[in-house]
Protein backbone atom coordinates (compact mmCIF):
# COMPACT_ATOMS: atom_id res chain seq x y z
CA UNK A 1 -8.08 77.81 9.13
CA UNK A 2 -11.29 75.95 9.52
CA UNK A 3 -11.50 74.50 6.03
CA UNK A 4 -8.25 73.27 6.50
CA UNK A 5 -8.82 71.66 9.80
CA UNK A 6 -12.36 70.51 8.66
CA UNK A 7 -10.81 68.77 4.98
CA UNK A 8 -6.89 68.08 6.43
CA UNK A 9 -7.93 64.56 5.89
CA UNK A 10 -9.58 64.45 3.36
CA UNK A 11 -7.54 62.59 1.20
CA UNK A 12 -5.75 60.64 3.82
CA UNK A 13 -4.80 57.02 2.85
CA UNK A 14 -5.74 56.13 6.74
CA UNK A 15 -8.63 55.24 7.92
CA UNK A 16 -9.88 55.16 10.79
CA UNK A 17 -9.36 52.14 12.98
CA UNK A 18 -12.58 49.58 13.25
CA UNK A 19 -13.84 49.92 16.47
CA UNK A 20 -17.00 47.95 18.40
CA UNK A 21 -16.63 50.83 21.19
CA UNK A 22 -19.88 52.20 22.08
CA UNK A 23 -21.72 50.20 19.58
CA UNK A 24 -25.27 48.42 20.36
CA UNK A 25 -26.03 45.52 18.79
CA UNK A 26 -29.39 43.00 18.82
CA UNK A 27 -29.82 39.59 17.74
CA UNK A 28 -31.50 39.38 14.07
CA UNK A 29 -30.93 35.54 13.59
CA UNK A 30 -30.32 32.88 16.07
CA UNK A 31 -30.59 29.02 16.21
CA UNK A 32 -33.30 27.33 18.35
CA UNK A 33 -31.11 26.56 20.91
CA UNK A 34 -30.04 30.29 21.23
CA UNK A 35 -30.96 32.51 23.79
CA UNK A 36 -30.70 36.12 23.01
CA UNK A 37 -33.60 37.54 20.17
CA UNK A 38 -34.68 40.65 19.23
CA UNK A 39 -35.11 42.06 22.71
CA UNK A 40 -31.50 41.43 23.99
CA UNK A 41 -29.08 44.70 23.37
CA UNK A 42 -25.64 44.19 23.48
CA UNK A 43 -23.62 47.14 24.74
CA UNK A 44 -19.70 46.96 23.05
CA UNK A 45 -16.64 47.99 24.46
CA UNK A 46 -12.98 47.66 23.01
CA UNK A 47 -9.91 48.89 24.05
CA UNK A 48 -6.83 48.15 21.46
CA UNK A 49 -7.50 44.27 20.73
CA UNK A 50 -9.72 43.43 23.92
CA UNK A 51 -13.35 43.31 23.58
CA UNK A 52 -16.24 43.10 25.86
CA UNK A 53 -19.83 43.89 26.42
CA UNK A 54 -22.92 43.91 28.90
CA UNK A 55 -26.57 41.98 27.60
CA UNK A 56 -29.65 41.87 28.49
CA UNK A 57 -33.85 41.72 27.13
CA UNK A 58 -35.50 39.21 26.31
CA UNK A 59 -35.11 35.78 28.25
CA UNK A 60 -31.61 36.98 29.10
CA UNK A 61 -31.95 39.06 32.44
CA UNK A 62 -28.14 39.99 32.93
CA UNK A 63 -25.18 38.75 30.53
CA UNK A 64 -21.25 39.72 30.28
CA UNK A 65 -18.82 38.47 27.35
CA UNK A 66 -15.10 39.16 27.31
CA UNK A 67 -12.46 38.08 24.41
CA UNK A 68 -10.75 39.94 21.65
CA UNK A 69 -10.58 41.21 18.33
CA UNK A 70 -8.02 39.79 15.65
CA UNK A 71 -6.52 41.68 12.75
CA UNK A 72 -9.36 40.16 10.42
CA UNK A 73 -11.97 41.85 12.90
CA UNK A 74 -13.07 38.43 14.49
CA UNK A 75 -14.36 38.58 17.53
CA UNK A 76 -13.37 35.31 19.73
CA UNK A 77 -14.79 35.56 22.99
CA UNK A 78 -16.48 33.70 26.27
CA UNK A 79 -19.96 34.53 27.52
CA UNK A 80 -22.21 34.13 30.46
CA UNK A 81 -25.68 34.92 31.28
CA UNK A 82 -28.79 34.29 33.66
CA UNK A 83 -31.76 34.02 31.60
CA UNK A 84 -35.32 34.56 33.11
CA UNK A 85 -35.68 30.66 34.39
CA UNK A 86 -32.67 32.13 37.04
CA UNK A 87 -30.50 29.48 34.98
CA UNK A 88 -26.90 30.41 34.67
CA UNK A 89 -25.81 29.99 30.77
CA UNK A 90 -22.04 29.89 29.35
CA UNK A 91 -19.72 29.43 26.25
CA UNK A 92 -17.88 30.68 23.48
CA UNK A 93 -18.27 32.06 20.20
CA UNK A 94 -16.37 33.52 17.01
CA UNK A 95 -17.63 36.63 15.11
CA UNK A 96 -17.02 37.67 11.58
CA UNK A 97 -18.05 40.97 11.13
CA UNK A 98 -19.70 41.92 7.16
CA UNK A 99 -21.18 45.46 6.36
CA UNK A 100 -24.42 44.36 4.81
CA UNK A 101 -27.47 46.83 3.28
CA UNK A 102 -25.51 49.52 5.26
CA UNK A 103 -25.72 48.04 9.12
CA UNK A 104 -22.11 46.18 10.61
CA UNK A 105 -23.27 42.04 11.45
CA UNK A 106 -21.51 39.77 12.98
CA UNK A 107 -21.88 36.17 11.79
CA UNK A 108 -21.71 34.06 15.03
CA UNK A 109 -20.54 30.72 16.06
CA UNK A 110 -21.06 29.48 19.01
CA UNK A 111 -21.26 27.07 21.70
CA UNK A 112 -22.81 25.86 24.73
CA UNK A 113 -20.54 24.76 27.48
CA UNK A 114 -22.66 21.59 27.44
CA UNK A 115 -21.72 21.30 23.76
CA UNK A 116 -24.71 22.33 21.80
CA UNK A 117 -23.81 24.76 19.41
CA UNK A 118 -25.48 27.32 16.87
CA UNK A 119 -25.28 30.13 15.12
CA UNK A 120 -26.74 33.72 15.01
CA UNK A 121 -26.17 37.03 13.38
CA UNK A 122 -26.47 40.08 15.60
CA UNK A 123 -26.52 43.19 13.50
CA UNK A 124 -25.90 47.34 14.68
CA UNK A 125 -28.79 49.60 15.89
């Protein structure tokens, strides 16, 4: 009985659903402009197509983002933050997730509510 619960499915055409739940990213890439480095983790959550996770290291002290997750695996979401100067940062991005050298990225677009824009990769730890 425990082979067949442990190999049931094994040969299942599903697969599992992609998921950002309980995933922990950091920032790998980022434009000058950009914010979040090295030292900022990002904490995912996801529940059916909504999205969302907590920030924070670095120059970034406290930071939220909500949005959701479209059938390509996009992320499209709004952010805020207070970095370290007690400034209080917003905008937007879109995400494009690729599996590269065995670690999930997300390719990043986004923009400054003041209309400066960039782009960074975070990738998973």
């Amino acid at each position: 009985m425990k082979a067949y619960e442990k190999g049931k499915n094994l040969f299942s055409p599903e697969k599992e659903p992609f998921t950002v739940e309980d995933r922990f990213f950091i920032a790998v890439e980022n434009s000058e402009s950009g914010e979040v480095s090295d030292k900022t983790i990002f904490a995912y959550h996801q529940k059916e197509n909504t999205i969302w996770a907590e920030y924070s290291g670095g120059s970034v002290v406290k930071g939220f983002l909500v949005g959701t997750m479209d059938e390509n695996q996009n992320l499209h979401f709004s952010y805020q933050h207070i970095n370290t100067e007690g400034q209080l940062k917003s905008g937007s991005c879109d995400s494009e997730p690729k599996i590269e050298n065995g670690k999930l990225r997300f390719y990043e677009k986004w923009k400054w509510t003041n209309g400066e824009s960039g782009t960074s990769i975070i990738e998973e730890i």
